[in-house]
Protein backbone atom coordinates (compact mmCIF):
# COMPACT_ATOMS: atom_id res chain seq x y z
CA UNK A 1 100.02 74.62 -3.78
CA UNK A 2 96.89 76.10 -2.13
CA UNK A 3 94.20 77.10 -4.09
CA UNK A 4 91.78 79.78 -2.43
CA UNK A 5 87.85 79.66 -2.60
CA UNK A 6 87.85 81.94 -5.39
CA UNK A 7 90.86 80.49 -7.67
CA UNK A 8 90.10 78.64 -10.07
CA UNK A 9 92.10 76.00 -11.99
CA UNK A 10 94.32 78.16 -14.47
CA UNK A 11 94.97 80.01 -12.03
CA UNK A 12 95.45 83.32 -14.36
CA UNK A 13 91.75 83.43 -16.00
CA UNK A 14 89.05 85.50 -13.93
CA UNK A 15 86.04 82.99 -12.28
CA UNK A 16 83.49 82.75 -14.90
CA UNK A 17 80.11 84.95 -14.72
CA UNK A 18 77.04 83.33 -13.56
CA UNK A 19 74.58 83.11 -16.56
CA UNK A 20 71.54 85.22 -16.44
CA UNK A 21 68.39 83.31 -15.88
CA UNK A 22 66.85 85.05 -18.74
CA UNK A 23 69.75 83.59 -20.55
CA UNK A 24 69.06 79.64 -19.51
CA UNK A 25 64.90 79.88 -20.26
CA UNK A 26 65.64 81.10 -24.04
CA UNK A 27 67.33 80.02 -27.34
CA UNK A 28 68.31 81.66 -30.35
CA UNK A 29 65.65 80.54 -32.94
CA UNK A 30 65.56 83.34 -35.45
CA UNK A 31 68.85 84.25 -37.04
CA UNK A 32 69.83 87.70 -37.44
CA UNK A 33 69.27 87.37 -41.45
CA UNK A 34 65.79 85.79 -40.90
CA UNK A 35 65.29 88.89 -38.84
CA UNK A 36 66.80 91.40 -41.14
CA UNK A 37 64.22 89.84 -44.39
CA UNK A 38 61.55 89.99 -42.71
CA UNK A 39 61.34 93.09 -41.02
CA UNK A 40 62.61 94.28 -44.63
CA UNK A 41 60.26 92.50 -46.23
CA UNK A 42 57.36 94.39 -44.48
CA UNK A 43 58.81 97.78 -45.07
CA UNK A 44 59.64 96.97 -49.07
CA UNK A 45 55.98 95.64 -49.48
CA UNK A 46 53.85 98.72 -47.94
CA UNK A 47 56.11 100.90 -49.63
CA UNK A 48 54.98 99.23 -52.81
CA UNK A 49 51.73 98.91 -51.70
CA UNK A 50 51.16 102.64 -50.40
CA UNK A 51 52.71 104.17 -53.91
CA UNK A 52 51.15 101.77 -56.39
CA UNK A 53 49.42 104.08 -58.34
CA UNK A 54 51.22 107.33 -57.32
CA UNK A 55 54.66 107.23 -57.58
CA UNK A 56 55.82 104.74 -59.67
CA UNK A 57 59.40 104.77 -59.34
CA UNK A 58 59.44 104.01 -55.81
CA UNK A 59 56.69 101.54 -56.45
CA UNK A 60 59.47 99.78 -59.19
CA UNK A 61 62.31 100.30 -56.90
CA UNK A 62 60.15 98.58 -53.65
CA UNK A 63 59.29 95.78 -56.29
CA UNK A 64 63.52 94.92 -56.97
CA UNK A 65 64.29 95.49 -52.91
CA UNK A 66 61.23 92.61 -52.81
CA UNK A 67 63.11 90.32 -55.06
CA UNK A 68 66.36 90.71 -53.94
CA UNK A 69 64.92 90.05 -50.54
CA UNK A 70 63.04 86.97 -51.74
CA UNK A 71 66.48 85.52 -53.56
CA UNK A 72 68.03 86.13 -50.20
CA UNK A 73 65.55 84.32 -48.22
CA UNK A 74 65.79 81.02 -50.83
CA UNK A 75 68.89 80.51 -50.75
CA UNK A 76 68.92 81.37 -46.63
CA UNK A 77 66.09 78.55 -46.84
CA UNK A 78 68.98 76.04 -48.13
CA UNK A 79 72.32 76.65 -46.40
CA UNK A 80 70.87 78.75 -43.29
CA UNK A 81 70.35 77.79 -39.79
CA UNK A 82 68.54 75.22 -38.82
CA UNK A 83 65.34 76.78 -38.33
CA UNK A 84 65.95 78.88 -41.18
CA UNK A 85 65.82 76.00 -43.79
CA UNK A 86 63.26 74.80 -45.16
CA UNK A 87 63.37 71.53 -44.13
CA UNK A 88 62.45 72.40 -41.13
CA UNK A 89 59.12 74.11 -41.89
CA UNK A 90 57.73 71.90 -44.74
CA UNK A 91 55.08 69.62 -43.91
CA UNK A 92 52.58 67.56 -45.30
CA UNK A 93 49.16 68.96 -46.07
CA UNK A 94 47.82 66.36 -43.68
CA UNK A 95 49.95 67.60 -41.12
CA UNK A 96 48.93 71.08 -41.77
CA UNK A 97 45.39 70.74 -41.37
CA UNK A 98 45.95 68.23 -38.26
CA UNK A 99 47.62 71.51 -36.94
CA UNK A 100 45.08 73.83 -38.16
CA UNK A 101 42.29 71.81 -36.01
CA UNK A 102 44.34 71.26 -33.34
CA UNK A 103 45.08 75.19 -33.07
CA UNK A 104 41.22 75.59 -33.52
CA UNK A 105 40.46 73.65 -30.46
CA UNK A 106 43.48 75.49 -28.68
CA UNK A 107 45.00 72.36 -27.77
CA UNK A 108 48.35 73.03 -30.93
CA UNK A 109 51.69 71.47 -30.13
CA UNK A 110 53.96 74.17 -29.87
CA UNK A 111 57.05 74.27 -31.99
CA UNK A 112 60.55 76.41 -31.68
CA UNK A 113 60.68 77.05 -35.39
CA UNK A 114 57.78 77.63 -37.35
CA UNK A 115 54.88 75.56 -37.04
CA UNK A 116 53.08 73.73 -39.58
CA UNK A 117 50.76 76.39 -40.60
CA UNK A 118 53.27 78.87 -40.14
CA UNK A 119 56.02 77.09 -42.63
CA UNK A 120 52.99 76.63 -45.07
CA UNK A 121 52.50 80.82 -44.79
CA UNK A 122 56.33 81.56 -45.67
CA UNK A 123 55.88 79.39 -48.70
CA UNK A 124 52.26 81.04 -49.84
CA UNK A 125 54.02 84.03 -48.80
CA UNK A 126 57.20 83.54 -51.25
CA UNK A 127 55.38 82.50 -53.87
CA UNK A 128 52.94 85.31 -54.23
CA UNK A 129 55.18 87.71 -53.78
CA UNK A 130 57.42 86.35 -56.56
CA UNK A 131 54.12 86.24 -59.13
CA UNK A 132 53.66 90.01 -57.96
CA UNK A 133 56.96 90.91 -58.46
CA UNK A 134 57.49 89.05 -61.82
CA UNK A 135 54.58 90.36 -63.63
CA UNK A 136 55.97 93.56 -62.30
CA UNK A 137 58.87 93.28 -64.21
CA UNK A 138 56.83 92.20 -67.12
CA UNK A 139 54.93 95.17 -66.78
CA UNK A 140 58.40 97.54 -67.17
CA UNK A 141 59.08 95.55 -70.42
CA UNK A 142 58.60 96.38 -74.59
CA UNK A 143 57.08 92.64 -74.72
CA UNK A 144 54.72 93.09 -71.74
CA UNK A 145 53.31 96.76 -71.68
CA UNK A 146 49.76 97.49 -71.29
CA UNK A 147 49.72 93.98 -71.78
CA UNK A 148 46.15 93.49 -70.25
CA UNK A 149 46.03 89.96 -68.60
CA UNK A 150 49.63 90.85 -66.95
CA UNK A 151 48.77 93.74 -65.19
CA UNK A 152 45.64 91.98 -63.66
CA UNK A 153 47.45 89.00 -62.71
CA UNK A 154 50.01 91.76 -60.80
CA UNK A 155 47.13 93.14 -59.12
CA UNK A 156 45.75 89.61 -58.18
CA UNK A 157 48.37 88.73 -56.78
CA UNK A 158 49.24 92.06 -54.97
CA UNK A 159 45.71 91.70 -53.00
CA UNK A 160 45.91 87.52 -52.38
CA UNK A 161 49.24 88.95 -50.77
CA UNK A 162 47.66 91.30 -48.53
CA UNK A 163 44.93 88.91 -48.00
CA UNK A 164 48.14 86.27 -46.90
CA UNK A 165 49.77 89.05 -44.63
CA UNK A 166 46.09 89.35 -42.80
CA UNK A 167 46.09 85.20 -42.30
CA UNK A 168 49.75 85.22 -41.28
CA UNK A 169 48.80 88.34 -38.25
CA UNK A 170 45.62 86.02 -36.98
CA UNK A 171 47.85 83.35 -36.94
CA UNK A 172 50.90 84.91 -35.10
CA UNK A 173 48.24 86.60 -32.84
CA UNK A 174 46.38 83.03 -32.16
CA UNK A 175 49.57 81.17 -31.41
CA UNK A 176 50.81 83.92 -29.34
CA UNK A 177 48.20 83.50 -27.18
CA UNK A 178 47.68 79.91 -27.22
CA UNK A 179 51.45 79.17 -26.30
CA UNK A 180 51.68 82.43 -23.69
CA UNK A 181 54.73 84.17 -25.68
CA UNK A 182 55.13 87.19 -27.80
CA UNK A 183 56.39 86.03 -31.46
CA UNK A 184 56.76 89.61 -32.43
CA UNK A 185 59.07 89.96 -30.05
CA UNK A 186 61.04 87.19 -30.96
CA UNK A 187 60.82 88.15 -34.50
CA UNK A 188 62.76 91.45 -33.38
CA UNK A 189 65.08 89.65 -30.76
CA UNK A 190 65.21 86.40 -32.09
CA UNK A 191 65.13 84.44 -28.92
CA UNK A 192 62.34 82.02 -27.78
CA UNK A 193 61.55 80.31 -24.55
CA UNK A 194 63.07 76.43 -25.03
């Protein structure tokens, strides 16, 4: 049996297209749920933030999408993908502020997933939105209303939030530039450069 330049070994299945150089240079780091909270995430929270004082049900309504989001995320953090979990974006303290002087000296290892400063952000980030969002719900209770010290600890935490989401843009901006890639981008596509 001759087999032609162009045949290939089962004889009935079509030669197999080249893969696209783009293709080979990137991986898949950010699963499409990763994606879907956090872009999510930013649109629940300025909605809350923008209608605050003004329109209240929204404001409430932004506050649940925020916690359902947040559930999401924690239990994503447990039985995700690998770079989704947790345990791959937990480090020690020490090894968060060996990356934080590393990254001021712009000489930070670079990392697929999240880097150590980055992993510590998602955590601050989770947790302060969960104090805002509890006291929240507090707030909407007979037990808590116009209880004083809840709705300031709502607002505290509301502004050390902002005040996190500040941090976390230097920080995507700095290691943008340090490593020469857009994370943005691969927020929105979810592919990095390996």
């Amino acid at each position: 049996m001759a087999f032609s330049r162009n045949s290939n070994v089962a004889g009935d299945q079509p030669p197999a297209a080249p893969v696209p150089a783009e293709t080979k240079q990137t991986v898949l780091v950010w699963d499409p749920i990763v994606r879907l909270f956090h872009w999510s995430l930013v649109i629940a929270f300025v909605v809350a933030w923008v209608t605050g004082d003004e329109m209240q049900g929204v404001h409430e309504w932004a506050g649940y999408a925020i916690v359902g989001l947040l559930v999401i995320r924690i239990v994503w953090g447990f039985a995700g993908t690998s770079h989704a979990r947790f345990s791959d974006f937990i480090y020690s303290p020490s090894t968060i502020l060996g990356f934080l002087i590393d990254t001021i000296r712009l000489r930070a290892r670079r990392y697929l997933g999240h880097n150590p400063a980055g992993g510590a952000m998602v955590i601050a980030l989770v947790l302060m939105l969960a104090a805002t969002a509890a006291t929240g719900i507090m707030m909407t209770t007979d037990a808590y209303w116009g209880v004083e010290w809840v709705g300031d600890v709502h607002e505290a935490a509301a502004n050390l939030s902002i005040v996190l989401v500040g941090l976390h843009l230097v920080g995507v901006f700095v290691a943008s530039v340090e490593h020469r890639e857009n994370l943005v981008r691969a927020m929105i596509t979810g592919y990095k450069r390996r």
